[in-house]
C-alpha atoms as a PDB file:
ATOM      1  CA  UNK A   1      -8.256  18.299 -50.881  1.00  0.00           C
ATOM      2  CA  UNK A   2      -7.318  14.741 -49.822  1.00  0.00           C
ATOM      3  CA  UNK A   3      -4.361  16.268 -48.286  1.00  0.00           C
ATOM      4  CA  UNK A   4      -5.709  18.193 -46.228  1.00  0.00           C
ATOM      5  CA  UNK A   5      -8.435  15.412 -44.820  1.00  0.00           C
ATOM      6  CA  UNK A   6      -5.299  13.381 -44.231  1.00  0.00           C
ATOM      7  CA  UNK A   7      -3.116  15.802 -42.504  1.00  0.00           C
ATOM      8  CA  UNK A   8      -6.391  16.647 -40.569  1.00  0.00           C
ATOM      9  CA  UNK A   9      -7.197  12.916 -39.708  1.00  0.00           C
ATOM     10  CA  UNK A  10      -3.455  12.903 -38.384  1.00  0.00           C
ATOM     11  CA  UNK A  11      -3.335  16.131 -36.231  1.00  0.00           C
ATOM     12  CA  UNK A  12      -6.489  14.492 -34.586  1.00  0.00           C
ATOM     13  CA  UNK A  13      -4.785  11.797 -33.856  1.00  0.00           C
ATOM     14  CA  UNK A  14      -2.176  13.312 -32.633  1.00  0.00           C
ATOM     15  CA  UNK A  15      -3.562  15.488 -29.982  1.00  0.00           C
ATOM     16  CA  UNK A  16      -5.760  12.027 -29.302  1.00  0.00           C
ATOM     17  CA  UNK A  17      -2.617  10.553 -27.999  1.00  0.00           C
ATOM     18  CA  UNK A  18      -1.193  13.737 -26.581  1.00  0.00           C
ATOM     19  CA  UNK A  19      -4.065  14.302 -24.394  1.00  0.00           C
ATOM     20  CA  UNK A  20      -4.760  10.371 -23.656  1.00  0.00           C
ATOM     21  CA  UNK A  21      -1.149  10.308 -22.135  1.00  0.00           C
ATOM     22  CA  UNK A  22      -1.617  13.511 -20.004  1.00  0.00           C
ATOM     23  CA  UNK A  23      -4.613  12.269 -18.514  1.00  0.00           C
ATOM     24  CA  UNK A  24      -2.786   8.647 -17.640  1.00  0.00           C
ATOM     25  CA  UNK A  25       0.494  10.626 -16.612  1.00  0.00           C
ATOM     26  CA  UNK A  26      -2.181  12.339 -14.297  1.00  0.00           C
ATOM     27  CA  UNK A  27      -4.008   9.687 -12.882  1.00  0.00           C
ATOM     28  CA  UNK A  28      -0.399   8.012 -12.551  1.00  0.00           C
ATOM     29  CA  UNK A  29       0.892  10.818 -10.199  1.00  0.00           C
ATOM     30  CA  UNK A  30      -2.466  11.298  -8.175  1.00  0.00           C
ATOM     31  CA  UNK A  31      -2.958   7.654  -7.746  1.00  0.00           C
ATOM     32  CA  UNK A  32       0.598   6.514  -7.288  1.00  0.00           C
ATOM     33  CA  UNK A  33       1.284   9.178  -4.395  1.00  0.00           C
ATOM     34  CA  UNK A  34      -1.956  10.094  -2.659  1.00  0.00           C
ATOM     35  CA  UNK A  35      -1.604   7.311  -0.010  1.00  0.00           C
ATOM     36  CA  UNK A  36       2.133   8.358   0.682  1.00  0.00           C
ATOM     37  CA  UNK A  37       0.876  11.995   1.150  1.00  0.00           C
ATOM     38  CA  UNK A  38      -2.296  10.741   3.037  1.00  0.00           C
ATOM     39  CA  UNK A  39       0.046   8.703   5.234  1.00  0.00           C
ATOM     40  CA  UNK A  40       1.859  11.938   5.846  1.00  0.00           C
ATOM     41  CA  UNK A  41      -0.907  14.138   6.338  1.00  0.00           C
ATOM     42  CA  UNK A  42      -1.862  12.118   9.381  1.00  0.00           C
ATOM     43  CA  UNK A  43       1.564  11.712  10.831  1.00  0.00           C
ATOM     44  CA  UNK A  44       2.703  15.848  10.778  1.00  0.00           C
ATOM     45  CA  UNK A  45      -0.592  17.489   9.813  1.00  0.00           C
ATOM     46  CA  UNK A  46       0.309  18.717   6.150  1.00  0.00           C
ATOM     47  CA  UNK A  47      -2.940  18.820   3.725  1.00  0.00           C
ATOM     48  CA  UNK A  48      -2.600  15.640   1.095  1.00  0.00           C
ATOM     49  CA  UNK A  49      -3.528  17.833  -1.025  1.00  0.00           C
ATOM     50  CA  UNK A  50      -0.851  20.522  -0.468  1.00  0.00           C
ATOM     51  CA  UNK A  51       1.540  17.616  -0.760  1.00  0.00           C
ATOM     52  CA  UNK A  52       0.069  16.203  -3.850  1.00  0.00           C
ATOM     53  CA  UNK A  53       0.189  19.289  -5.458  1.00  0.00           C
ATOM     54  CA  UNK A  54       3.516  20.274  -4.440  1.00  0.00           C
ATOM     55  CA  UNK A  55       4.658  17.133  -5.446  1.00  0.00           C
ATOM     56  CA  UNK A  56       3.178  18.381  -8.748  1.00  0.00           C
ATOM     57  CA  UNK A  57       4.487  21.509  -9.435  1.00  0.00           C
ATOM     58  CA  UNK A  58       7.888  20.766  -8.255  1.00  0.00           C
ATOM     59  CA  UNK A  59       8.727  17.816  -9.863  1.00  0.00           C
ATOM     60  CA  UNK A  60       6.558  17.829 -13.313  1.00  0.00           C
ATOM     61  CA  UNK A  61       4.072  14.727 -12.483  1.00  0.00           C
ATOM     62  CA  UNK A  62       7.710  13.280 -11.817  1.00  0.00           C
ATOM     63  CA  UNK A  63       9.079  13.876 -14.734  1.00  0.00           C
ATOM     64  CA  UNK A  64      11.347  16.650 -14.107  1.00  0.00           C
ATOM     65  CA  UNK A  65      15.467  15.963 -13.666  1.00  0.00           C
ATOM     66  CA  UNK A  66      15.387  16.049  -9.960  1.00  0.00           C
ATOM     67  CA  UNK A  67      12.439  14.030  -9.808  1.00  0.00           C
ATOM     68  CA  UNK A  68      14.096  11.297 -12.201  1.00  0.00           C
ATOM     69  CA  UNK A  69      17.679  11.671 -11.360  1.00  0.00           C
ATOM     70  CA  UNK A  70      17.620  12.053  -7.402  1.00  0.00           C
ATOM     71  CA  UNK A  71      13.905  11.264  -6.327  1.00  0.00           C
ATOM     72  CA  UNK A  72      13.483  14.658  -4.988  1.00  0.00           C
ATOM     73  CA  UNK A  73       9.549  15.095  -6.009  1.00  0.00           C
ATOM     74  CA  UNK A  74      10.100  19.367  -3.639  1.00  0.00           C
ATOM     75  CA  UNK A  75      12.370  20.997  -4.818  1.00  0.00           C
ATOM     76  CA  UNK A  76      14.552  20.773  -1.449  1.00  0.00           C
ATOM     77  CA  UNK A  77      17.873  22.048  -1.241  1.00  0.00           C
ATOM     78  CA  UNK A  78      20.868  20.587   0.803  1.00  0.00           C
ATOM     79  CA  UNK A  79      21.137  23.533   2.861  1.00  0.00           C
ATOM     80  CA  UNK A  80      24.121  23.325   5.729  1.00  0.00           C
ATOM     81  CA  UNK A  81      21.997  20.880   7.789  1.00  0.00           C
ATOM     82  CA  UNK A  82      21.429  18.251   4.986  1.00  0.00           C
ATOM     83  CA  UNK A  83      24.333  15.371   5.238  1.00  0.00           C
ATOM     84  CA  UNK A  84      22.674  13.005   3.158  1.00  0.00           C
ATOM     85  CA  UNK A  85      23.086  12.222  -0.651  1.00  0.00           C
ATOM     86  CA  UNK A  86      23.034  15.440  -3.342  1.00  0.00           C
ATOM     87  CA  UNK A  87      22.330  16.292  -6.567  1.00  0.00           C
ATOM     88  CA  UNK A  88      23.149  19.489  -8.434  1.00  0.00           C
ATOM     89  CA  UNK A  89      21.518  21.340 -11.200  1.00  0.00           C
ATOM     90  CA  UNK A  90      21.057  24.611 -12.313  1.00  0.00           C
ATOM     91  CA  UNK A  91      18.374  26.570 -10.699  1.00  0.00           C
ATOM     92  CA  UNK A  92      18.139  29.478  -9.191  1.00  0.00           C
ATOM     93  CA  UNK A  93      21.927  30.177  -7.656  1.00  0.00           C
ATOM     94  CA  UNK A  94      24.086  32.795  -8.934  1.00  0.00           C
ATOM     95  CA  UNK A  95      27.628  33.116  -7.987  1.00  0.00           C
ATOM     96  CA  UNK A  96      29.073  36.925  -7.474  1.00  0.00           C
ATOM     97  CA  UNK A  97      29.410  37.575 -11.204  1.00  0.00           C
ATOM     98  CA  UNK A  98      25.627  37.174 -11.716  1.00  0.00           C
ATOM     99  CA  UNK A  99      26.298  33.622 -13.302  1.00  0.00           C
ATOM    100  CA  UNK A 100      23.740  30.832 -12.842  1.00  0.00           C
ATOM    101  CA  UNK A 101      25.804  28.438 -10.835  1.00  0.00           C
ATOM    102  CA  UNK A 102      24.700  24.683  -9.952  1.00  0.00           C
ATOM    103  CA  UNK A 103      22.144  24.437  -6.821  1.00  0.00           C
ATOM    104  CA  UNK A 104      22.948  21.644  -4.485  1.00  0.00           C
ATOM    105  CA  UNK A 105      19.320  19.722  -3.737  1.00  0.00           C
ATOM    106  CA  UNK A 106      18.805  16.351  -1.446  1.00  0.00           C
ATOM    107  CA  UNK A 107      18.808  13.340  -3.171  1.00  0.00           C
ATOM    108  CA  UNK A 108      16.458  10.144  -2.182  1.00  0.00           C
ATOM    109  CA  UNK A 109      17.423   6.929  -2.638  1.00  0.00           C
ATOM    110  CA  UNK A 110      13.289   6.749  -3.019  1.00  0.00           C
ATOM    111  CA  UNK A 111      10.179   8.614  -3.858  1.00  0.00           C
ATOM    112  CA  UNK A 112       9.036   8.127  -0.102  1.00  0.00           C
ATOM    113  CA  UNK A 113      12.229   8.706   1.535  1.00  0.00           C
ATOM    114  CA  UNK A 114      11.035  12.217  -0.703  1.00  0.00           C
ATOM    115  CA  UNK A 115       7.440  12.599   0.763  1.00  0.00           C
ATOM    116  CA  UNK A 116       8.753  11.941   4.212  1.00  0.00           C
ATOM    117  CA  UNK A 117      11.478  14.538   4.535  1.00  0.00           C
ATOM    118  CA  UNK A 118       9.184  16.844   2.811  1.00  0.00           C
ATOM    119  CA  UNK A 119       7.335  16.595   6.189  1.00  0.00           C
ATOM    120  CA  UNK A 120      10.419  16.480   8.282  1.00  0.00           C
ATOM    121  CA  UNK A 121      11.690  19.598   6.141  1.00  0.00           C
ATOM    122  CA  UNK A 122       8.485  21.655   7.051  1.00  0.00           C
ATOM    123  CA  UNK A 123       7.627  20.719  10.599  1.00  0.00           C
ATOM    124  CA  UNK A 124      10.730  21.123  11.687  1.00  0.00           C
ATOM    125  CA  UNK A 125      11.385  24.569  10.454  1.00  0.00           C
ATOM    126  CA  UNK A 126      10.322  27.631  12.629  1.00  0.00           C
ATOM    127  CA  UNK A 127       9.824  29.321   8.818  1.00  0.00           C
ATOM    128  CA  UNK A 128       6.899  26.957   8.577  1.00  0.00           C
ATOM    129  CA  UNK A 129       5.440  26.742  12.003  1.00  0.00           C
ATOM    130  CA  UNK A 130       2.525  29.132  11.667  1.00  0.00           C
ATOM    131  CA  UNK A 131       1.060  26.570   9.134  1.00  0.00           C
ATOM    132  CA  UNK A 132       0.446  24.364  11.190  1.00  0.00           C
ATOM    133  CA  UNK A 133      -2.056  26.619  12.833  1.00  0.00           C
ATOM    134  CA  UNK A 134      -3.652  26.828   9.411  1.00  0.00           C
ATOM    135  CA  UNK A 135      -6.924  24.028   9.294  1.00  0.00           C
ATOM    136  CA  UNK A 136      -5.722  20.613   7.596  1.00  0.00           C
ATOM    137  CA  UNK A 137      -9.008  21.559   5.257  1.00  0.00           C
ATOM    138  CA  UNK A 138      -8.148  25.093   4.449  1.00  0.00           C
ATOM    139  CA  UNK A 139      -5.435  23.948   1.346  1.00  0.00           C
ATOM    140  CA  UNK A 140      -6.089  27.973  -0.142  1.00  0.00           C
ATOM    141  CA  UNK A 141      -4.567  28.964   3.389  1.00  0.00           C
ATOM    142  CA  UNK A 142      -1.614  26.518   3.346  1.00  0.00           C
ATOM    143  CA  UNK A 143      -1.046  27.409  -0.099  1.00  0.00           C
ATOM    144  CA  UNK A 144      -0.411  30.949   0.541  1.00  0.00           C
ATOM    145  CA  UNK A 145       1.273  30.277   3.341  1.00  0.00           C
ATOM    146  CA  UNK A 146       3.690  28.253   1.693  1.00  0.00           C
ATOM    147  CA  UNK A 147       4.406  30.835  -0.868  1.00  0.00           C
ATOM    148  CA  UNK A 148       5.207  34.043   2.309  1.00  0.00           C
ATOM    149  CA  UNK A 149       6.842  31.672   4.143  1.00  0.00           C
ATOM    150  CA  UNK A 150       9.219  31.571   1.402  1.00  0.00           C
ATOM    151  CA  UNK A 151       8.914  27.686  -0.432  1.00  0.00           C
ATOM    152  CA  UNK A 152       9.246  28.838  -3.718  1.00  0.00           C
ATOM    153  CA  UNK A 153      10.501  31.904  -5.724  1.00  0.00           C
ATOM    154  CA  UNK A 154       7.785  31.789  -8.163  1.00  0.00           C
ATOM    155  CA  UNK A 155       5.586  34.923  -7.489  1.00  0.00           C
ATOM    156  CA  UNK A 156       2.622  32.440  -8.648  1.00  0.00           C
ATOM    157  CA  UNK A 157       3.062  29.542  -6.801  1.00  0.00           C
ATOM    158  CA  UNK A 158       0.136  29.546  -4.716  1.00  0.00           C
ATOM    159  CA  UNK A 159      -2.327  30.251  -7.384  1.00  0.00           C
ATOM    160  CA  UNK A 160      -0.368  27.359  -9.211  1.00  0.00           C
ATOM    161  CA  UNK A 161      -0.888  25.211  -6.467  1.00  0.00           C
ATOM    162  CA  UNK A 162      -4.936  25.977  -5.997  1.00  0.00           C
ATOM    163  CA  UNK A 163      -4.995  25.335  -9.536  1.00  0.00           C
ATOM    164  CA  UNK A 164      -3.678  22.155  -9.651  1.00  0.00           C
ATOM    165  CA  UNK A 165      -5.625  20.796  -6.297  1.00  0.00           C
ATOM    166  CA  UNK A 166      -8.985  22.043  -7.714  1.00  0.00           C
ATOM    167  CA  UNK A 167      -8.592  21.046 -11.253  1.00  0.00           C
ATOM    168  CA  UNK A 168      -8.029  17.326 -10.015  1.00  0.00           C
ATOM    169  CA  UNK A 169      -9.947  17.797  -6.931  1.00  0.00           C
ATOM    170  CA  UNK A 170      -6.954  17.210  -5.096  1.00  0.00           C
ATOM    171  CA  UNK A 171      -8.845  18.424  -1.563  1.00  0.00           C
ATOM    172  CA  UNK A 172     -10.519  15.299  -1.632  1.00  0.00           C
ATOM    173  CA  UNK A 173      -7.679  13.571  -0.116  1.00  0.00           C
ATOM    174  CA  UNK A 174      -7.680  16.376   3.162  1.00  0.00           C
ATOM    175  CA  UNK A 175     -11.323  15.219   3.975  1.00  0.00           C
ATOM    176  CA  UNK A 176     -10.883  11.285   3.738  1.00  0.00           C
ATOM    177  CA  UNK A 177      -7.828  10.341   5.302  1.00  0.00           C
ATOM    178  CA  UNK A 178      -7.777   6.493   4.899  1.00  0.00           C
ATOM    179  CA  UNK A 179      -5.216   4.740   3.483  1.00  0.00           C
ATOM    180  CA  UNK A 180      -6.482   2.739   0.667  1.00  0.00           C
ATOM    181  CA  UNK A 181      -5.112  -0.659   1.016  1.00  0.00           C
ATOM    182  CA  UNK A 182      -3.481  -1.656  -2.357  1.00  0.00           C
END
């Protein structure tokens, strides 16, 4: 019996921790980027908290490879126009055998140099162009956007998305666009 109180009494503290460094990895993100994706949102006209989010999903809170390795917080490939740094990991490339092959992504020499050629990448694509029509408010609109305009492979990636910017109430930023001064 006393075994089982202690291995109880440890599991609890356990998830304790676990879920006490989610919820700072969380806050982290959220509070480390939203001015960088507010500051965006008013120079090119992309929702914070499409940016936010996308920052989110696509690099892990920042903890994916990319993320740590090159600073890329999207997901964005080199593609033939990119003459900047790289970075290559597997993905989603398969060479004519049907092996996965290494995908060639930007690499930032910072997490803003990221947020700002997200922008860049997306306004100045005629892929994207019709979301800019979209309301800066309507983040459920940009989000499915995003997804048939191709951004992502994932067949859920604008329901991830929604999640994410409702679950941390991520729309906030889209409707108060001052930079907080730090």
């Amino acid at each position: 019996m006393q075994k089982r109180k202690c291995f109880a009494a440890i599991l609890l503290c356990c998830l304790f921790t676990l879920n006490f460094s989610f919820v700072d990895h969380t806050e982290a993100y959220i509070n480390g980027y939203s001015n960088l994706a507010i500051r965006e949102m008013n120079r090119v006209g992309i929702p914070a908290s499409i940016t936010l989010a996308q920052g989110i999903q696509e690099s892990s809170w920042g903890g994916g490879t990319l993320a740590r390795e090159a600073n890329n917080h999207f997901g964005i490939k080199c593609k033939s126009e990119w003459t900047g740094n790289t970075y290559y990991i597997e993905d989603d490339d398969y060479d004519q055998n049907g092996n996965l092959t290494k995908s060639c992504f930007r690499a930032y020499e910072s997490i803003d140099q990221s947020y700002i050629d997200h922008s860049d990448f997306l306004i100045n694509s005629a892929r994207y162009a019709r979301l800019f029509e979209i309301p800066i408010t309507d983040y459920k609109a940009w989000a499915h956007g995003l997804k048939a305009c191709g951004y992502a492979t994932d067949p859920d990636y604008a329901i991830k998305l929604i999640r994410n910017i409702e679950k941390y109430q991520l729309y906030q930023y889209d409707i108060a666009p001052q930079i907080v001064e730090e």
